[in-house]
N, C-alpha and C. Protein backbone atom coordinates (compact mmCIF):
# COMPACT_ATOMS: atom_id res chain seq x y z
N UNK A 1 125.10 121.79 230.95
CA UNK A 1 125.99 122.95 230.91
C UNK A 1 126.28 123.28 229.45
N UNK A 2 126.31 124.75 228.61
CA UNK A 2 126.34 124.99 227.90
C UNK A 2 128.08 125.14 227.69
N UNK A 3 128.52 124.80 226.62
CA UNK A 3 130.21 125.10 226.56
C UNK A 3 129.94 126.46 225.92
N UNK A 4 131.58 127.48 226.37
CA UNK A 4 131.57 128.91 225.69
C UNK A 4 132.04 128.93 224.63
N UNK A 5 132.00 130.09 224.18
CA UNK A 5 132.17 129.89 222.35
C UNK A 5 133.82 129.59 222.26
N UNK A 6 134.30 128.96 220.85
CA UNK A 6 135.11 128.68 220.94
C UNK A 6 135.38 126.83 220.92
N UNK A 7 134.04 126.26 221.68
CA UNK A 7 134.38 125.09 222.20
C UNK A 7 133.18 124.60 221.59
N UNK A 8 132.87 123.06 222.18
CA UNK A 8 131.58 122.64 221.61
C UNK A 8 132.03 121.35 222.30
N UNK A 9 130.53 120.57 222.27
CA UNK A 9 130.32 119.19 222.96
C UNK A 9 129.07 118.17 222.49
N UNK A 10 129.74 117.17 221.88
CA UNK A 10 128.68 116.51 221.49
C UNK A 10 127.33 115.64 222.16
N UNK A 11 127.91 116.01 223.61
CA UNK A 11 126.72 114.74 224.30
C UNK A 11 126.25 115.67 224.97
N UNK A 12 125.19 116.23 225.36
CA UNK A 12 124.17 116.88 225.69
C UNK A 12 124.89 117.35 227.38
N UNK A 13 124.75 116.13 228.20
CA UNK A 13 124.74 115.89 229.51
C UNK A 13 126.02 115.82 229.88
N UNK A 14 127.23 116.48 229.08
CA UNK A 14 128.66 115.78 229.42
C UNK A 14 129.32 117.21 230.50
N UNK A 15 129.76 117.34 231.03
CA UNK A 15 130.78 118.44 231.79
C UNK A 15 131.81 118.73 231.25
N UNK A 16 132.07 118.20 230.03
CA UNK A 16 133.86 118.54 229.26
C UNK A 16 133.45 119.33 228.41
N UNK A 17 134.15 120.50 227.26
CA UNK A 17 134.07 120.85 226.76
C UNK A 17 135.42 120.98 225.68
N UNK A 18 135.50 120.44 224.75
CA UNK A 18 136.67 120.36 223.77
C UNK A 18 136.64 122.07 223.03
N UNK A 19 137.69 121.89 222.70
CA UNK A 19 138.63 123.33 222.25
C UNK A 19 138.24 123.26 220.35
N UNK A 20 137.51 124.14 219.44
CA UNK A 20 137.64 124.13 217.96
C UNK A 20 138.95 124.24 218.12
N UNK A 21 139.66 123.50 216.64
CA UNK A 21 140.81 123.71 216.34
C UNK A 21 141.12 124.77 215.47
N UNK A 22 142.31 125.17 215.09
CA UNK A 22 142.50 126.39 214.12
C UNK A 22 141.77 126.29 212.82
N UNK A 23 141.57 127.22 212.42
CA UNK A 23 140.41 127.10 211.07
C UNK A 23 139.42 127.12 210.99
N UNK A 24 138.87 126.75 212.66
CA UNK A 24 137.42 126.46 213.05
C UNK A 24 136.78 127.60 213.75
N UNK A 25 135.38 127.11 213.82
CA UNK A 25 135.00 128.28 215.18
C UNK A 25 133.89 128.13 215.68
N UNK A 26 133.39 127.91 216.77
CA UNK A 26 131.98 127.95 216.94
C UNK A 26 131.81 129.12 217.98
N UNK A 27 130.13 128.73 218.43
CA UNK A 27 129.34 129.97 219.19
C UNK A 27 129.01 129.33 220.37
N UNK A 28 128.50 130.21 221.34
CA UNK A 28 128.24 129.57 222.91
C UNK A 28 127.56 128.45 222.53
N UNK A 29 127.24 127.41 223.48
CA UNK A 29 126.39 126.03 223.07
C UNK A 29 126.58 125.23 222.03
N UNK A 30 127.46 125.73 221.33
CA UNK A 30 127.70 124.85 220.11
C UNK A 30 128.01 122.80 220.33
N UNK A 31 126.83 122.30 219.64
CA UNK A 31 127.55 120.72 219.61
C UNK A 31 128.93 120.56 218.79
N UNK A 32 129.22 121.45 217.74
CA UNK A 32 130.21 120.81 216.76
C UNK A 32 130.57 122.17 216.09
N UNK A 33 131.94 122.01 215.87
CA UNK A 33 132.51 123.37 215.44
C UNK A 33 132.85 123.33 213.22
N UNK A 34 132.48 124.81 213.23
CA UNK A 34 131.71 125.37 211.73
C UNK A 34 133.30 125.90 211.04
N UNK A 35 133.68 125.09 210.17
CA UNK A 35 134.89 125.47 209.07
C UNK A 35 134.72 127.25 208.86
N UNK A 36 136.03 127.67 208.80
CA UNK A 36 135.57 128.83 208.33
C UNK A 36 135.99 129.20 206.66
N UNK A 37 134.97 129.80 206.28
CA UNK A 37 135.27 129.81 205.07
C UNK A 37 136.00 130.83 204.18
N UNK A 38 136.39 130.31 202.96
CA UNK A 38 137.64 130.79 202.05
C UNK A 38 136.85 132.23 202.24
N UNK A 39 138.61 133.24 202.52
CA UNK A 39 138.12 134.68 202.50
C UNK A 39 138.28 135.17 204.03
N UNK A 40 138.98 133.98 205.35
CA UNK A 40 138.90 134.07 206.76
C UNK A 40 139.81 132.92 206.91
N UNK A 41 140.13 132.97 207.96
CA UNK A 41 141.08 132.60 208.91
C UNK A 41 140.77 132.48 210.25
N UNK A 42 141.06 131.34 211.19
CA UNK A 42 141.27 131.78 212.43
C UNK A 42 142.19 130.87 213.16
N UNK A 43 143.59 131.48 213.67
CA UNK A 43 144.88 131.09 213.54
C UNK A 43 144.82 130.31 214.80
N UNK A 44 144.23 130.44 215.95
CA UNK A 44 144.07 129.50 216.71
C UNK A 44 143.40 128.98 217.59
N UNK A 45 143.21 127.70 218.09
CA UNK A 45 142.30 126.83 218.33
C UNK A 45 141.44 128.03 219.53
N UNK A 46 139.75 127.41 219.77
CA UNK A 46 139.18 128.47 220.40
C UNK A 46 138.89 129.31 220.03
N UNK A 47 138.46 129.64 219.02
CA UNK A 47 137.77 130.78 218.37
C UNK A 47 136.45 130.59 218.18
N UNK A 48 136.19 132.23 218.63
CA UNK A 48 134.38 132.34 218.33
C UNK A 48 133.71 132.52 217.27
N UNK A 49 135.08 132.78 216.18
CA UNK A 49 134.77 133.72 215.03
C UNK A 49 135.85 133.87 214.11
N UNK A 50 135.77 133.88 212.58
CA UNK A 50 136.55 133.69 211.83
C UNK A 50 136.97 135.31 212.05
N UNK A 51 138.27 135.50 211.15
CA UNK A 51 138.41 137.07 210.68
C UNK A 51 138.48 136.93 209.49
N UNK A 52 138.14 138.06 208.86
CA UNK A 52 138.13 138.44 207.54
C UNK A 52 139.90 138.42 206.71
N UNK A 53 140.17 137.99 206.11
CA UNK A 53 141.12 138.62 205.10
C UNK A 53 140.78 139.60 205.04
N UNK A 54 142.10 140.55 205.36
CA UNK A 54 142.63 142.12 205.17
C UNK A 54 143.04 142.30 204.02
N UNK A 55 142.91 143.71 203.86
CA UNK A 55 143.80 144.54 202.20
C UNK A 55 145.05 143.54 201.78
N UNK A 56 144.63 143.66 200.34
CA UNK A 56 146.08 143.21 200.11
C UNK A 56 146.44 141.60 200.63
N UNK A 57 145.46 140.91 201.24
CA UNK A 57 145.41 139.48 201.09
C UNK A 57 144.43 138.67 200.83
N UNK A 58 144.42 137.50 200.45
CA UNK A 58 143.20 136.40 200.15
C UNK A 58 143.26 135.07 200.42
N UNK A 59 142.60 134.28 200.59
CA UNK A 59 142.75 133.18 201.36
C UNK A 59 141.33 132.09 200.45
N UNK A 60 141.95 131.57 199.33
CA UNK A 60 140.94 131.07 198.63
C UNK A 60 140.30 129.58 198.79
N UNK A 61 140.87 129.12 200.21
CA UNK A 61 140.43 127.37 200.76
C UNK A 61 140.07 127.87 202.23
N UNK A 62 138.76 126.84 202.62
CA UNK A 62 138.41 126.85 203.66
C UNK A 62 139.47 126.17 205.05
N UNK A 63 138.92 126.46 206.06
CA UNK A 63 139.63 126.08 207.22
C UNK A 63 141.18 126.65 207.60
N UNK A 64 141.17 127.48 207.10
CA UNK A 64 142.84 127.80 207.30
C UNK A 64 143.25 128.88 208.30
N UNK A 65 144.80 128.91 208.84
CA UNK A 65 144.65 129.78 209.94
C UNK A 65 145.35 131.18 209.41
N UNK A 66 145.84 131.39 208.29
CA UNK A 66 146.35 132.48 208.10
C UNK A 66 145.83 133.10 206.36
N UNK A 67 146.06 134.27 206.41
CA UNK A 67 145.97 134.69 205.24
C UNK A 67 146.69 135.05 203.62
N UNK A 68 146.86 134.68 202.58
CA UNK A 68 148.36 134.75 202.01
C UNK A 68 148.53 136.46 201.50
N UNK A 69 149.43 136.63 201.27
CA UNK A 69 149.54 138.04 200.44
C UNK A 69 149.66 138.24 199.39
N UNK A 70 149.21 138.99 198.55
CA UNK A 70 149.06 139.03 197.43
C UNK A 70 150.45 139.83 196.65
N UNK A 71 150.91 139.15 196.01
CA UNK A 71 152.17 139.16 194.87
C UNK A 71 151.99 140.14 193.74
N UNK A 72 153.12 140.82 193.53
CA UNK A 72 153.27 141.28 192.15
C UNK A 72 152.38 142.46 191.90
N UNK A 73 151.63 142.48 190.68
CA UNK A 73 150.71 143.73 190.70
C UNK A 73 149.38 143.29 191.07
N UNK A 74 149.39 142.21 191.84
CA UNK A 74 148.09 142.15 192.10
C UNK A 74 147.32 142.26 193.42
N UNK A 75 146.38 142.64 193.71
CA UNK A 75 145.91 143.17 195.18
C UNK A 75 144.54 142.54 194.84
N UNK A 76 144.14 142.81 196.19
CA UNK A 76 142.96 142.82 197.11
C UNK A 76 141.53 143.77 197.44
N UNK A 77 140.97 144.56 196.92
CA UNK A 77 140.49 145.59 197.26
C UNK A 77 139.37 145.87 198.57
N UNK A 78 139.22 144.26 198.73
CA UNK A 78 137.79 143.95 199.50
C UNK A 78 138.51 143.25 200.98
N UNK A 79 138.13 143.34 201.71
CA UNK A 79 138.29 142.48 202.85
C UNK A 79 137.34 141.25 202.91
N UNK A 80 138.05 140.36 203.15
CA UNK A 80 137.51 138.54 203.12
C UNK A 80 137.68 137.83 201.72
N UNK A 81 138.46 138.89 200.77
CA UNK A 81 138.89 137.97 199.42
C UNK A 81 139.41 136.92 199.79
């Protein structure tokens, strides 16, 4: 049985399927769930897919579930800074 995205399973032949935790994310069938990287977020466990950092925020370490905002005169111009 293939686990749905979100989840992943390391033993081929098993019927369980464990939950990625926040930060993480994998795709249908996945054995093992993929950090998401600086520039994304994904705030909670079960995700298929990171999101991008929005305007006006950046997120410069991997695995994390939220995005920070950017202070003072300084901004963002790009999405996934």
């Amino acid at each position: 049985r293939l686990c749905p995205a979100g989840t992943f399973n390391t033993q081929r032949r098993s019927v369980s399927c464990d939950e990625c935790p926040p930060g993480y994310f994998s795709g249908a069938g996945s054995t093992e769930c993929t950090i998401c990287p600086a520039g994304s977020f994904a705030p909670v466990s079960n995700s298929s897919a990171c999101t991008l950092c929005n305007y006006g925020t950046y997120q410069p370490a991997e695995g994390q579930t939220e995005c920070e905002k950017c202070i003072g005169f300084k901004s963002a111009p790009i999405r996934g800074a």
